[in-house]
C-alpha atoms as a PDB file:
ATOM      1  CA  UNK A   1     -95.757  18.747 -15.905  1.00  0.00           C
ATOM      2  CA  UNK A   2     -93.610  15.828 -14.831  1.00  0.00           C
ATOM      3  CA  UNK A   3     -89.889  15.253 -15.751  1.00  0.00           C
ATOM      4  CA  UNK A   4     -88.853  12.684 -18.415  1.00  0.00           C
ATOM      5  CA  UNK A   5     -87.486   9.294 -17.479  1.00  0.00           C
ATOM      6  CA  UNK A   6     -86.032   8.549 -20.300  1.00  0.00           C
ATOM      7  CA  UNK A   7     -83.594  11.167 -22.523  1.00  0.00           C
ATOM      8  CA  UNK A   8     -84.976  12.500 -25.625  1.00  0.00           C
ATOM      9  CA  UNK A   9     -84.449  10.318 -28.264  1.00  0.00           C
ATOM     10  CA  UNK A  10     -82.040  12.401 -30.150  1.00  0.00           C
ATOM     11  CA  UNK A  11     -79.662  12.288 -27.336  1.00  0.00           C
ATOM     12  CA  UNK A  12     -79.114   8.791 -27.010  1.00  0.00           C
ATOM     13  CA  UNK A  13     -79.274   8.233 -31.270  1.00  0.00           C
ATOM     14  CA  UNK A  14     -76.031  10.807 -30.855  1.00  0.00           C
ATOM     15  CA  UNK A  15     -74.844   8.389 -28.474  1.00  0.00           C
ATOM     16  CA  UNK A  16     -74.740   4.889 -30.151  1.00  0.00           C
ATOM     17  CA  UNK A  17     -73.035   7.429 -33.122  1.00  0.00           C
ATOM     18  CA  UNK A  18     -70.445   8.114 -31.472  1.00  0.00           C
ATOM     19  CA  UNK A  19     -69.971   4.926 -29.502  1.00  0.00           C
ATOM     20  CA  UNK A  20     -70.028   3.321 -32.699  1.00  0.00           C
ATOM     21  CA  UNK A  21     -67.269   5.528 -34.434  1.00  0.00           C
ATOM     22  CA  UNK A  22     -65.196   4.746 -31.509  1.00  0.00           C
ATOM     23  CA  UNK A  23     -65.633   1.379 -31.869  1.00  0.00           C
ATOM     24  CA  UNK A  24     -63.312   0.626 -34.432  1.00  0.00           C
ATOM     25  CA  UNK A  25     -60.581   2.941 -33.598  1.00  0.00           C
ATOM     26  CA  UNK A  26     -60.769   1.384 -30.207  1.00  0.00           C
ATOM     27  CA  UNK A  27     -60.180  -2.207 -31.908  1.00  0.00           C
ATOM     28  CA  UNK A  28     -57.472  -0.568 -34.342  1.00  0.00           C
ATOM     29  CA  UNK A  29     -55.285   0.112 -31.080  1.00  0.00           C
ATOM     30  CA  UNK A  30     -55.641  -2.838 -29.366  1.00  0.00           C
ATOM     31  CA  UNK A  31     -55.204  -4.642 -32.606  1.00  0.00           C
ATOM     32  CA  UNK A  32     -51.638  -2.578 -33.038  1.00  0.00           C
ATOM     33  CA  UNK A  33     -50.864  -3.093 -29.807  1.00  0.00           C
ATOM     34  CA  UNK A  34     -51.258  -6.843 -29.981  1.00  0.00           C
ATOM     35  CA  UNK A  35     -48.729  -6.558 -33.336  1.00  0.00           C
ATOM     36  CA  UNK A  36     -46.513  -4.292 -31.039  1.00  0.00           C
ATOM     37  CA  UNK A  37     -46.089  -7.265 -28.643  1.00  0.00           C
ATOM     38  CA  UNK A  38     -45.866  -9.879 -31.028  1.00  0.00           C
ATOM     39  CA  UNK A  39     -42.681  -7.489 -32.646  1.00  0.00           C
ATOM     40  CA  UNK A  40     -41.347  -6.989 -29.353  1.00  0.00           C
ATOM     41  CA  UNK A  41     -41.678 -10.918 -28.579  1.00  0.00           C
ATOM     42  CA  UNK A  42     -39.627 -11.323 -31.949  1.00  0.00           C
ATOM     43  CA  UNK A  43     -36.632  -8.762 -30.575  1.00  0.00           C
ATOM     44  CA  UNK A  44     -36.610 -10.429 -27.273  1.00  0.00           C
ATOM     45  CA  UNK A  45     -35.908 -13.866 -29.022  1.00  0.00           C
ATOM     46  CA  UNK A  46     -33.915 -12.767 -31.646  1.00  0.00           C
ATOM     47  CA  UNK A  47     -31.808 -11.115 -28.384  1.00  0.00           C
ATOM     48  CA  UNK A  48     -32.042 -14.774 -26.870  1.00  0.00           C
ATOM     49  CA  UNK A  49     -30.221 -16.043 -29.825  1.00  0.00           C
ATOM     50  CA  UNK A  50     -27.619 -13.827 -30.871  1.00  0.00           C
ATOM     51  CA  UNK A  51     -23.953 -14.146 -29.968  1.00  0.00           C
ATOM     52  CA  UNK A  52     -22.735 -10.428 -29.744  1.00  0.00           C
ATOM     53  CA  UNK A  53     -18.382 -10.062 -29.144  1.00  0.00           C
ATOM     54  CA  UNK A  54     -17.501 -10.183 -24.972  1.00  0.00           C
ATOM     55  CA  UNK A  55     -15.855  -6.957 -25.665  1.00  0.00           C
ATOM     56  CA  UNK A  56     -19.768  -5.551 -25.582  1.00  0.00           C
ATOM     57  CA  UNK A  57     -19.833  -6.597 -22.357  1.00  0.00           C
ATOM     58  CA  UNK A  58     -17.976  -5.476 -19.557  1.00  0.00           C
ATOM     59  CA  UNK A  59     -18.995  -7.592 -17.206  1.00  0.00           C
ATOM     60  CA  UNK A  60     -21.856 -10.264 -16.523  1.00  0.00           C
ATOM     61  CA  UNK A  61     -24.410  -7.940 -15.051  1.00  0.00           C
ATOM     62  CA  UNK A  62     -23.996  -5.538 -17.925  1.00  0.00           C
ATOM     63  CA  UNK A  63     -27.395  -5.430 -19.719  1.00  0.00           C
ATOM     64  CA  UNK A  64     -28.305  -5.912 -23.653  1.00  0.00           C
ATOM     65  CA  UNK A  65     -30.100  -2.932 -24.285  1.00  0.00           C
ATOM     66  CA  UNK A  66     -32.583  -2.395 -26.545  1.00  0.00           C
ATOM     67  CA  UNK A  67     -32.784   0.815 -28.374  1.00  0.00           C
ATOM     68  CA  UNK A  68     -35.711   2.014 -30.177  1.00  0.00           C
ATOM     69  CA  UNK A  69     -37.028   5.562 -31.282  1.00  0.00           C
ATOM     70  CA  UNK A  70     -39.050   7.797 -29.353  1.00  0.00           C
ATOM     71  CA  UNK A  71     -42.020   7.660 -31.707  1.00  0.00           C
ATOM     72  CA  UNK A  72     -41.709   3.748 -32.600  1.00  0.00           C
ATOM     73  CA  UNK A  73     -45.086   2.259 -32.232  1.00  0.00           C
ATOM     74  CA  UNK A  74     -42.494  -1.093 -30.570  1.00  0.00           C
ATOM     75  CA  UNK A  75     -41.536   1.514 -27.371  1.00  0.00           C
ATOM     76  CA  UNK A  76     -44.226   0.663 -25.008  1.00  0.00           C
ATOM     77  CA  UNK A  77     -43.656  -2.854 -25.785  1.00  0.00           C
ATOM     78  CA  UNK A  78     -40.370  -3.069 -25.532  1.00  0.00           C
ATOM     79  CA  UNK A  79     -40.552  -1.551 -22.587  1.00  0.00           C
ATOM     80  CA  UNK A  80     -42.203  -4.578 -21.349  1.00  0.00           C
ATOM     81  CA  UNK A  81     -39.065  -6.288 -21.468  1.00  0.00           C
ATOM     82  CA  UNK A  82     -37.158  -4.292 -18.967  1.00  0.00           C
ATOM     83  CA  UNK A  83     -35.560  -6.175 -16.502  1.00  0.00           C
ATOM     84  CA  UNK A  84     -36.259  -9.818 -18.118  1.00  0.00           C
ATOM     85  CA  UNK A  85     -32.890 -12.262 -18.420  1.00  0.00           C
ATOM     86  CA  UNK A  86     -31.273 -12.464 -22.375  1.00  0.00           C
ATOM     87  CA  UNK A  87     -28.535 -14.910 -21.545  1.00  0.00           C
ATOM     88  CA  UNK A  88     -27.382 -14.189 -18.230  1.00  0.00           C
ATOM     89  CA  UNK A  89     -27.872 -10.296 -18.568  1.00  0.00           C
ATOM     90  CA  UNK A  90     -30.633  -8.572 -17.710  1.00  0.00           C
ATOM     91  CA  UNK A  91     -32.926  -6.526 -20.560  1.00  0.00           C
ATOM     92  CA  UNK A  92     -33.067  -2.502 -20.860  1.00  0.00           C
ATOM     93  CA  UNK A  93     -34.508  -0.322 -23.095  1.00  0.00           C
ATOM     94  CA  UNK A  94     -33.264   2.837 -24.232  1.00  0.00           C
ATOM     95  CA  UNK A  95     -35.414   5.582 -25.715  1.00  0.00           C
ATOM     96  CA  UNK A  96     -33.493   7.283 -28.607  1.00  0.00           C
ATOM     97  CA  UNK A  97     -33.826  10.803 -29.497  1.00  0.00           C
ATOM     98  CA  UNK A  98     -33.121  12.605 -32.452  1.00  0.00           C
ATOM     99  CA  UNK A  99     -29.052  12.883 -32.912  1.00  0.00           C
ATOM    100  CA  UNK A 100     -27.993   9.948 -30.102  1.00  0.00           C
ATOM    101  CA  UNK A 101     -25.210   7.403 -30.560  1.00  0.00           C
ATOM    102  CA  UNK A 102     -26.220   3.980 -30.809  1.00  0.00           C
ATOM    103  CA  UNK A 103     -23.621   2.565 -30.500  1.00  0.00           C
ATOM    104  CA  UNK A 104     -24.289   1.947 -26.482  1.00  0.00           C
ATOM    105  CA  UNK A 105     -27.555  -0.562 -28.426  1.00  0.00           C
ATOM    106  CA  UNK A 106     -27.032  -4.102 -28.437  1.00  0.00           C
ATOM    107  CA  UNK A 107     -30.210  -4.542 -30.703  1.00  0.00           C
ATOM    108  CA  UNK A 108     -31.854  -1.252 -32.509  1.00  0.00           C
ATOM    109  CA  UNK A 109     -35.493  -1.512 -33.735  1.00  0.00           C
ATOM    110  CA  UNK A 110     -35.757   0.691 -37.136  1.00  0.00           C
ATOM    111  CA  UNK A 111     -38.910   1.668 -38.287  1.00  0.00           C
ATOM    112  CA  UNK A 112     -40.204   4.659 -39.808  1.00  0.00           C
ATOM    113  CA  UNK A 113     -40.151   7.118 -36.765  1.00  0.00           C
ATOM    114  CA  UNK A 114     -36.138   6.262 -36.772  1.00  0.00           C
ATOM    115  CA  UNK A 115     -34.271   9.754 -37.047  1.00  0.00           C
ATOM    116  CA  UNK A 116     -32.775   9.740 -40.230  1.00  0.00           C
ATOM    117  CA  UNK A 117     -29.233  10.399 -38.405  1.00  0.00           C
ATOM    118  CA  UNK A 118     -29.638   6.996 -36.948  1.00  0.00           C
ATOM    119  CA  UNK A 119     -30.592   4.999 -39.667  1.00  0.00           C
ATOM    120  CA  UNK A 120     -27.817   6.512 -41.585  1.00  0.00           C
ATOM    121  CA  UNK A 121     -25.477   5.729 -38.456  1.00  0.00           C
ATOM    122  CA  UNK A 122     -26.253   2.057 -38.431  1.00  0.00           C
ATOM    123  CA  UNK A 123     -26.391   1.455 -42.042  1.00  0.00           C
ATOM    124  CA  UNK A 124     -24.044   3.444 -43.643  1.00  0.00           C
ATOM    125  CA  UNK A 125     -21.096   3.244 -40.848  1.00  0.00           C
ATOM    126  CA  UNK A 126     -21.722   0.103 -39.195  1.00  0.00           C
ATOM    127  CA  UNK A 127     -21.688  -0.266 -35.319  1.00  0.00           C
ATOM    128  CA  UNK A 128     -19.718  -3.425 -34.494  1.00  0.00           C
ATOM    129  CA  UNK A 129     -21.828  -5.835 -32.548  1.00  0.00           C
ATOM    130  CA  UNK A 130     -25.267  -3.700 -32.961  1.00  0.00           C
ATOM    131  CA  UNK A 131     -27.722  -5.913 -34.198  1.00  0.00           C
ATOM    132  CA  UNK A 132     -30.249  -4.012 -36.417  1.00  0.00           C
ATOM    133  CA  UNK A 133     -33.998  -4.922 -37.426  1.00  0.00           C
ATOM    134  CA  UNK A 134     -36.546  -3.495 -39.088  1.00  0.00           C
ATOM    135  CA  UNK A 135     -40.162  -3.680 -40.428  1.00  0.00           C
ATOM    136  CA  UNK A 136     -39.129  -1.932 -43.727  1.00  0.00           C
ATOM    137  CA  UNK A 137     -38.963  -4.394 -46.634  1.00  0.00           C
ATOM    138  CA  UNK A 138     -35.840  -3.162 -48.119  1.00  0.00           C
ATOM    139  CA  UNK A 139     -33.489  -2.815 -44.856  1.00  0.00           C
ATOM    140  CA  UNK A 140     -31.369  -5.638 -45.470  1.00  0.00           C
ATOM    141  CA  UNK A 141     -30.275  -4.487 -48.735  1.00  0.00           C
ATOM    142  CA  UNK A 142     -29.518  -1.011 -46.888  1.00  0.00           C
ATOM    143  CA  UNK A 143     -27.123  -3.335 -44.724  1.00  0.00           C
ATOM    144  CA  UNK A 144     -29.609  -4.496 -41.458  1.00  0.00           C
ATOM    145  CA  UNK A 145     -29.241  -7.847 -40.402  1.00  0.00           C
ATOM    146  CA  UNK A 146     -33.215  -8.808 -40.258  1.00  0.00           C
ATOM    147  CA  UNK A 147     -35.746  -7.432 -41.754  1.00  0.00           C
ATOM    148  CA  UNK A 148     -39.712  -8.427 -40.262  1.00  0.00           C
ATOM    149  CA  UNK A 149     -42.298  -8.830 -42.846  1.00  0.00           C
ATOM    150  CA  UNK A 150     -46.243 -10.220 -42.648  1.00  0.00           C
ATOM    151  CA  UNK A 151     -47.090 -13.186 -45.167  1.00  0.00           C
ATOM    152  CA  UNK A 152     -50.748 -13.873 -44.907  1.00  0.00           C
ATOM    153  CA  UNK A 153     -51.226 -13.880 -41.217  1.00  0.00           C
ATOM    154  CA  UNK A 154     -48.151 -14.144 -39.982  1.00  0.00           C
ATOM    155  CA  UNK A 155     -45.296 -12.411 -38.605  1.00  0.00           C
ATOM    156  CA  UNK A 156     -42.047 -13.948 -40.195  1.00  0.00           C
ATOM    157  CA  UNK A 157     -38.105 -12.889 -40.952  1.00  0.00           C
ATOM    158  CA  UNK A 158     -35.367 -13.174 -42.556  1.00  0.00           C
ATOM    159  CA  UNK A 159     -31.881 -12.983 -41.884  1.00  0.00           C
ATOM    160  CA  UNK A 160     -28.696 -11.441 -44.007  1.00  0.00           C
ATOM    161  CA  UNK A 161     -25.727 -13.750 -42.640  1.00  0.00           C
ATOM    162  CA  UNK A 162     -23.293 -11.648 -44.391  1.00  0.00           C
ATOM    163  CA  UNK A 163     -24.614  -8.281 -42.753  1.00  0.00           C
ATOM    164  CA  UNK A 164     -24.451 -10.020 -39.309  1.00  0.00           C
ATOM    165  CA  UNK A 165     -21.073 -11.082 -40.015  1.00  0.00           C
ATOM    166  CA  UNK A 166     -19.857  -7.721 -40.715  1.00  0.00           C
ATOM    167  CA  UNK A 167     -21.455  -6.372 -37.749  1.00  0.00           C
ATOM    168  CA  UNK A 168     -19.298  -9.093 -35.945  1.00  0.00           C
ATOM    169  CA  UNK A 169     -22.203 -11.003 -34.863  1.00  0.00           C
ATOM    170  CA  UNK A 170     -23.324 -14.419 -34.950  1.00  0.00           C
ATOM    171  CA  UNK A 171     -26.721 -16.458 -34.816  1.00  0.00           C
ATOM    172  CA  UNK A 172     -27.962 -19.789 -32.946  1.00  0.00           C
ATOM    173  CA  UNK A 173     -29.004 -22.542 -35.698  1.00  0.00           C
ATOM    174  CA  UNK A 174     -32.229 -22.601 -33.443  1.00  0.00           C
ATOM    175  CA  UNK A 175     -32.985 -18.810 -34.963  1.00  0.00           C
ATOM    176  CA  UNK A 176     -31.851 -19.702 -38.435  1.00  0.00           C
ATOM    177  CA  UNK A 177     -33.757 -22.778 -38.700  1.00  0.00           C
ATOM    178  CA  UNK A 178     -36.598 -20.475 -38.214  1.00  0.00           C
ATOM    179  CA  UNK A 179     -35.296 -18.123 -40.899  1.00  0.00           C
END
């Protein structure tokens, strides 16, 4: 008897099953990891155009460091922006774990993998100069200076001026125009 050519065709119907169940998920994680970048683009500018105290600096090559969780869906993003120039100073990104002080952040992303120490650090005691955002629709009411939200297809946010102000911090007109 000769051998078969071709595989049975049970084996390759199993195949186009599970190719096509993979499909999807495939596109569901490049799809969140194009909204991860377009975030990530948002805290880079919102960096760009935020006026934080000198006395958060202690000198010019002292960096403006990004802080997000270690489960955020933004940390392999933002990790993308390591090294890149925010007004004079270079970018780094600090990984947050359960318990740590954030008060070494310039900028914290808050999302829902955020320790509940943290949040509760950031909005309930204030860190002068910290500049807090989140995806979570009611943030600025808990006291976070801008809060990300989708309308329709796009990415858009708003600002609480009086937030920022307590958290000693103040805006370009460029960003608020956009507000």
């Amino acid at each position: 008897m000769r051998p078969r050519a071709t595989p049975p065709l049970w084996i390759a119907a199993c195949c186009c099953l599970l190719l096509g169940f993979h499909a999807p998920s495939a596109r569901a994680q490049a799809d969140g990891a194009r909204a991860a970048a377009v975030e990530a683009a948002f805290l880079y500018n919102f960096a760009k155009f935020t006026d934080w105290p000198a006395s958060r600096f202690r000198g010019s090559d002292d960096p403006v460091v990004f802080c997000v969780s270690a489960g955020s869906r933004l940390r392999d993003a933002l990790v993308g922006l390591e090294g890149k120039p925010v007004q004079g100073h270079p970018a780094h990104v600090l990984v947050l774990a359960d318990g740590a002080d954030p008060s070494a952040c310039h900028l914290l992303f808050v999302d829902e993998a955020t320790p509940p120490a943290i949040r509760e650090a950031v909005t309930a005691h204030r860190v002068p100069g910290l500049l807090t955002v989140s995806d979570q629709g009611d943030f600025t009411r808990m006291g976070g200076d801008i809060v990300l939200f989708n309308r329709g297809n796009q990415l858009r946010f708003q600002v609480d001026l009086a937030n920022a102000r307590r958290d000693t911090l103040t805006f370009s007109s460029k960003l608020l125009q956009l507000a």
